[in-house]
N, C-alpha and C. Protein backbone atom coordinates (compact mmCIF):
# COMPACT_ATOMS: atom_id res chain seq x y z
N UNK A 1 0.83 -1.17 0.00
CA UNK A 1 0.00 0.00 0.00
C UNK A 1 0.88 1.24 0.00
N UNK A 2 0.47 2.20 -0.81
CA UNK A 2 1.06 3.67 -0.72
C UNK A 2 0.20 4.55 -0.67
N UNK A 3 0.81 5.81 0.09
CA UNK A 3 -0.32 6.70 0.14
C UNK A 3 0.68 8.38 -0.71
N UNK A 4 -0.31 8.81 -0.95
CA UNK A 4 0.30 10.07 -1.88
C UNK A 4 -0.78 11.01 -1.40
N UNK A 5 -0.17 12.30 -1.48
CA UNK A 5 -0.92 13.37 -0.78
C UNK A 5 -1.40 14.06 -2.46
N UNK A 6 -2.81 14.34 -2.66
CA UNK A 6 -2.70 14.23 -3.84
C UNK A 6 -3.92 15.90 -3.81
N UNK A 7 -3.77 16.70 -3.14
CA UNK A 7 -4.36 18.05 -2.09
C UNK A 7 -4.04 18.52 -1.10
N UNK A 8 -4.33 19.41 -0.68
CA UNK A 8 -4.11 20.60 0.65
C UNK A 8 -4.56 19.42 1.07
N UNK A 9 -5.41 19.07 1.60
CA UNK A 9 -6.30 17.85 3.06
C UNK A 9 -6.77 17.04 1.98
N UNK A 10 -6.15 16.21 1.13
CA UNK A 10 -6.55 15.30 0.09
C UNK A 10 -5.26 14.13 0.37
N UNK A 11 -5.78 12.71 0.29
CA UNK A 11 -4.67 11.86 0.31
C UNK A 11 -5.53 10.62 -0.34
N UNK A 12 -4.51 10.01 -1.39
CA UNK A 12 -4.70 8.99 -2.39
C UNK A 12 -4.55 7.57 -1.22
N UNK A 13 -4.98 7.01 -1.50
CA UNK A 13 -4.41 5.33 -1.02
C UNK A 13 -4.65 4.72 -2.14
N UNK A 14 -3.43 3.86 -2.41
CA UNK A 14 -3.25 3.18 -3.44
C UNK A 14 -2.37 1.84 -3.17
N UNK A 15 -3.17 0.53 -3.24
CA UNK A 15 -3.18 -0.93 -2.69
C UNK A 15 -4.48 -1.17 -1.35
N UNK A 16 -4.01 -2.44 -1.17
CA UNK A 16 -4.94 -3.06 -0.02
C UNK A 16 -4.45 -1.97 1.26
N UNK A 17 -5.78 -2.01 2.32
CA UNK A 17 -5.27 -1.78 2.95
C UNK A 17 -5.55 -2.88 4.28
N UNK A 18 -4.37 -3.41 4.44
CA UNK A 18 -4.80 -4.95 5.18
C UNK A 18 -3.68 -5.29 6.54
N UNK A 19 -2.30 -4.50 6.38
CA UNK A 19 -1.57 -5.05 7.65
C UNK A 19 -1.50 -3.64 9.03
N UNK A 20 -0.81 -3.97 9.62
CA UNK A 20 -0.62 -3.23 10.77
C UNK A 20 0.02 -1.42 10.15
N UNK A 21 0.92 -2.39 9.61
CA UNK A 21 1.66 -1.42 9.51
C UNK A 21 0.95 0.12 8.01
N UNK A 22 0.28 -1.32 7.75
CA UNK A 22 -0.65 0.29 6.85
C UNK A 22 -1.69 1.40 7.62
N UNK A 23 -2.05 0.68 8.18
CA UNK A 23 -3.08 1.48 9.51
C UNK A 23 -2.36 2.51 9.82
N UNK A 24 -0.96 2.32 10.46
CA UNK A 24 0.20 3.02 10.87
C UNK A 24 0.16 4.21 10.27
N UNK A 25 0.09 3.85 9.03
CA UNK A 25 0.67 4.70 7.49
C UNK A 25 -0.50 5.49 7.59
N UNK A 26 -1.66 5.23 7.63
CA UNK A 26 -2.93 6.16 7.32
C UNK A 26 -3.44 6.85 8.48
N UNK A 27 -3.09 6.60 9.73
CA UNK A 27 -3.32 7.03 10.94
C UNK A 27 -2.03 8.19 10.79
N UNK A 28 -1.20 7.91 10.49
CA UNK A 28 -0.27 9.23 10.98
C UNK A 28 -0.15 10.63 9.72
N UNK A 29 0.03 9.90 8.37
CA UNK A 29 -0.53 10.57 7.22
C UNK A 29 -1.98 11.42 8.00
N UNK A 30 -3.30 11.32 8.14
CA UNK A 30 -4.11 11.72 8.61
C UNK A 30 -4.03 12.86 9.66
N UNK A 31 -3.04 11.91 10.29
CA UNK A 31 -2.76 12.35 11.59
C UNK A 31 -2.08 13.82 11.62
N UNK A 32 -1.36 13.96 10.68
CA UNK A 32 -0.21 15.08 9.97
C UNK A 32 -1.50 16.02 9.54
N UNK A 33 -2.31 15.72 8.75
CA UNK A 33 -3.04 16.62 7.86
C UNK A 33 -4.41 17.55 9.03
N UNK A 34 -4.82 16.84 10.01
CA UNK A 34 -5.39 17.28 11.22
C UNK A 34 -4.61 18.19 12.31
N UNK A 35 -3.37 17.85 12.46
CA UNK A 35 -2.66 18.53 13.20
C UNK A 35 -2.21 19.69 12.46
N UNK A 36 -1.93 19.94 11.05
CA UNK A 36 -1.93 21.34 10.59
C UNK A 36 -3.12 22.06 10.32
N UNK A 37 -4.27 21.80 11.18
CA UNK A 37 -5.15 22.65 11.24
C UNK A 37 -6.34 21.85 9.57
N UNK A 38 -6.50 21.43 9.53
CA UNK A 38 -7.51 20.84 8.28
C UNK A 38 -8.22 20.27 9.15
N UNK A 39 -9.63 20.88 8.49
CA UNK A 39 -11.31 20.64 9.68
C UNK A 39 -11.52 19.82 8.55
N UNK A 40 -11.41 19.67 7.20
CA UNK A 40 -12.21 18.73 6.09
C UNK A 40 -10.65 17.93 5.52
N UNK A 41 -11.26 16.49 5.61
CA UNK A 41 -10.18 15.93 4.98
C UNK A 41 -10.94 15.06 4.05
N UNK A 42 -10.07 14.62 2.93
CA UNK A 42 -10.56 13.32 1.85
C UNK A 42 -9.60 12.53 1.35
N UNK A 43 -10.29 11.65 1.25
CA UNK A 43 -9.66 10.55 1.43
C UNK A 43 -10.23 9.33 0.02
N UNK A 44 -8.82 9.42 -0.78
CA UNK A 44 -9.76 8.93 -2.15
C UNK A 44 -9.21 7.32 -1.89
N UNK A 45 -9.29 5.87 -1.79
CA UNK A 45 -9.06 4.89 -1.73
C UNK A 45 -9.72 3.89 -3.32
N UNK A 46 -8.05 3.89 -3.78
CA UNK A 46 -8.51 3.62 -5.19
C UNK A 46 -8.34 2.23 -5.46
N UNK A 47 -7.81 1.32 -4.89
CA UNK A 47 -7.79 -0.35 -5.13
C UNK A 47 -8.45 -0.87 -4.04
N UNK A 48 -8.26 -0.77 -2.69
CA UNK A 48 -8.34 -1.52 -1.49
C UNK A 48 -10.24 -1.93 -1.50
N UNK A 49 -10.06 -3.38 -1.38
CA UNK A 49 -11.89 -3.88 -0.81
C UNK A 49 -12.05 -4.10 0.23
N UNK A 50 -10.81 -3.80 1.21
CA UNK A 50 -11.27 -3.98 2.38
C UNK A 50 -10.45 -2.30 3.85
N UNK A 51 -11.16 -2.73 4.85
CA UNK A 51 -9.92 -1.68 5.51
C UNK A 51 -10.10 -2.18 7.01
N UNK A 52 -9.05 -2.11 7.76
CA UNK A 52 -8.45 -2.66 9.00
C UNK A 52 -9.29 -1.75 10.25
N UNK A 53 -10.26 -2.68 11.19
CA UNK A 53 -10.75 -2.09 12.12
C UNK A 53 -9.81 -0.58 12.92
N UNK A 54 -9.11 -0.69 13.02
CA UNK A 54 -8.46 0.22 13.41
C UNK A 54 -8.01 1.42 12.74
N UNK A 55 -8.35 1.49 11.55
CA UNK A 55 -8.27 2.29 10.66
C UNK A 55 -9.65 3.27 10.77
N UNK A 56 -10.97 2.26 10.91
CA UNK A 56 -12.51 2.50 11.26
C UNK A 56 -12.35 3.54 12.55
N UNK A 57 -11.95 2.39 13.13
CA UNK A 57 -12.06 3.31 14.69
C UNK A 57 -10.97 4.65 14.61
N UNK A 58 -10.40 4.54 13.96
CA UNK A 58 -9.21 5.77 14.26
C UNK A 58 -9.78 6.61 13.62
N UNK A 59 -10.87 6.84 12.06
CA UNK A 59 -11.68 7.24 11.36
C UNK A 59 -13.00 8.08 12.44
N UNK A 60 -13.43 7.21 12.42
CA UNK A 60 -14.52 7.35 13.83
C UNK A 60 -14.39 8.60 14.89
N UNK A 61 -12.96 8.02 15.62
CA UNK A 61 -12.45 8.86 16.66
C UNK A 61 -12.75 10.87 15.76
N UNK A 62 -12.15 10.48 14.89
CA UNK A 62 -11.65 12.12 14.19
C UNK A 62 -12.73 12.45 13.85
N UNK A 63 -14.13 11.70 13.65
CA UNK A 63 -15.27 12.61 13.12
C UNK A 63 -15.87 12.94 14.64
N UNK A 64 -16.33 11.88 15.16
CA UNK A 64 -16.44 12.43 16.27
C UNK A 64 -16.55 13.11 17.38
N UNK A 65 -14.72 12.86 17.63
CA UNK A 65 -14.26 13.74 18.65
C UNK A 65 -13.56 14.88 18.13
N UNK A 66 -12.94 14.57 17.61
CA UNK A 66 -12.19 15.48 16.75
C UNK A 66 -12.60 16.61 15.92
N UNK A 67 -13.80 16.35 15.74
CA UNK A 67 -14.93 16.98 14.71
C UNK A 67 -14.55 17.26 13.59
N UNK A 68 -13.67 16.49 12.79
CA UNK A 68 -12.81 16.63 11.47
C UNK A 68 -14.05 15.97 10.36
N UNK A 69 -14.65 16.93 9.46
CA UNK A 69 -15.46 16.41 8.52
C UNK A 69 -14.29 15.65 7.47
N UNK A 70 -15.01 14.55 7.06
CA UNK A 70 -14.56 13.25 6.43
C UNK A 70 -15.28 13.13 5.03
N UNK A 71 -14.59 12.88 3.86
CA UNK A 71 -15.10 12.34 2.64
C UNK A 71 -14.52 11.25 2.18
N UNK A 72 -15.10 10.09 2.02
CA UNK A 72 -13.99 9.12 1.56
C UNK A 72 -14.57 8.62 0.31
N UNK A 73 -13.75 8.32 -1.05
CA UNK A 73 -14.46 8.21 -2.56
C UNK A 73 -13.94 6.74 -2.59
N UNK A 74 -14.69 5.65 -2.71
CA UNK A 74 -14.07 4.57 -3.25
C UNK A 74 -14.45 4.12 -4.30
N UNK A 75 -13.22 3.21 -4.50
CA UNK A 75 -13.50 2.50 -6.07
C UNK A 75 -14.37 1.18 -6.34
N UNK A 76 -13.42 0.06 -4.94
CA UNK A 76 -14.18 -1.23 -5.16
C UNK A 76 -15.59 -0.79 -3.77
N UNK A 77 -16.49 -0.96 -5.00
CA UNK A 77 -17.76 -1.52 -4.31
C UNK A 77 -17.95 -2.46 -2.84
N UNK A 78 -16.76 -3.14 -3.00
CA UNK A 78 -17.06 -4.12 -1.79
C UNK A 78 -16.59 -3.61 -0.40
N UNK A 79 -15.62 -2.60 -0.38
CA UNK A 79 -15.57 -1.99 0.92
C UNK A 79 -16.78 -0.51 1.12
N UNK A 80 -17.30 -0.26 0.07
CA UNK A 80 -18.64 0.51 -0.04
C UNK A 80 -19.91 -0.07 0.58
N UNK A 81 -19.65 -1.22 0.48
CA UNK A 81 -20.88 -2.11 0.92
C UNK A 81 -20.53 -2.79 2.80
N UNK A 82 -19.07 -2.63 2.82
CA UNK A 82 -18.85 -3.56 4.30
C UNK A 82 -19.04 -1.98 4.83
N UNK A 83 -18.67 -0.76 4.62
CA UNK A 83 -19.05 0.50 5.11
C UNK A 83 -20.69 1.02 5.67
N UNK A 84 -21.25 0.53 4.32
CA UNK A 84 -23.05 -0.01 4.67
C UNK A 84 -23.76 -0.39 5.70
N UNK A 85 -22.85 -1.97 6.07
CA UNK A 85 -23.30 -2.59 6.66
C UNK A 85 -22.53 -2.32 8.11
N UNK A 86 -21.90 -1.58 7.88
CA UNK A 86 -21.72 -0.89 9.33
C UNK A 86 -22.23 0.13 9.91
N UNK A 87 -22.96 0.83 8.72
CA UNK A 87 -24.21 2.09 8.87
C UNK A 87 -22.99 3.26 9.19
N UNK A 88 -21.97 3.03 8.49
CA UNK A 88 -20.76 4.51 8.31
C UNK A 88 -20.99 5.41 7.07
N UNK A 89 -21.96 5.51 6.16
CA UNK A 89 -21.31 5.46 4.88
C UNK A 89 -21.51 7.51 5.15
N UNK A 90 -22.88 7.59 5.85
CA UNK A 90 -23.39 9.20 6.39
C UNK A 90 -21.99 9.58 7.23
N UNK A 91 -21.80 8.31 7.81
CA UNK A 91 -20.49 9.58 8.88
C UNK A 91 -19.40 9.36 8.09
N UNK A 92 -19.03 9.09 7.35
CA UNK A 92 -17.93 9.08 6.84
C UNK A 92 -17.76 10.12 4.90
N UNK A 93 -19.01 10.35 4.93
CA UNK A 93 -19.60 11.12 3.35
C UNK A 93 -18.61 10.04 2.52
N UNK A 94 -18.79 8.88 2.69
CA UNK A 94 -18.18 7.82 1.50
C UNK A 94 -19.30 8.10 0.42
N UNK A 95 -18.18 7.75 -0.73
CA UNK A 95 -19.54 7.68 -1.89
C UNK A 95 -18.66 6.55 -3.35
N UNK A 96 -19.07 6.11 -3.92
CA UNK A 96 -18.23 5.21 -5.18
C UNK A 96 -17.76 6.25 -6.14
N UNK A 97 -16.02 5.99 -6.32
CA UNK A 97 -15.77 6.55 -7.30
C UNK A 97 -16.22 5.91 -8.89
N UNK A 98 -16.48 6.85 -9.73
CA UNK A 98 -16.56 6.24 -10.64
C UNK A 98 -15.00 6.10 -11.65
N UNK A 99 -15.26 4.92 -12.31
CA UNK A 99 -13.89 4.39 -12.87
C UNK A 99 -13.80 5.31 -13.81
């Protein structure tokens, strides 16, 4: 997985996002873009069908508490749908990119 800053509060993910150490990667990337003051972040995820609870919850935390408005655009449908069925898709303003 790589991530590329691809905006002011815009960041690409590009691969799965499936081990520890990517969570890592998107939690502190994030983490960087909140701490310089960005209330709206997005978040375009262009291969990955799935994403690591801790990624959710660290997601979560920042809309939340944090009160950091969130957009996330995906590509594969199937993490659009496990987002669904977690009833995130409103807190998170996910929506399908189109190809």
């Amino acid at each position: 997985m790589q991530i590329e800053k691809s905006g002011a509060a815009e960041l690409t993910i590009i691969g799965n996002i499936k081990s520890i150490e990517d969570s890592d990667a998107i939690k502190r990337h994030i983490g960087m873009l909140a701490a310089s003051g960005a209330n709206s972040i997005s978040l375009k995820i262009a291969d990955s069908f799935s994403m690591t609870s801790s990624v959710i919850g660290f997601l979560m935390k920042l809309v939340h508490r944090d009160k950091v408005r969130l957009s996330i655009s995906i590509r594969d449908e199937r993490l659009f749908t496990l987002l669904q069925e977690l009833n995130l898709v409103s807190t998170f303003n996910a929506s399908v990119m189109k190809s």
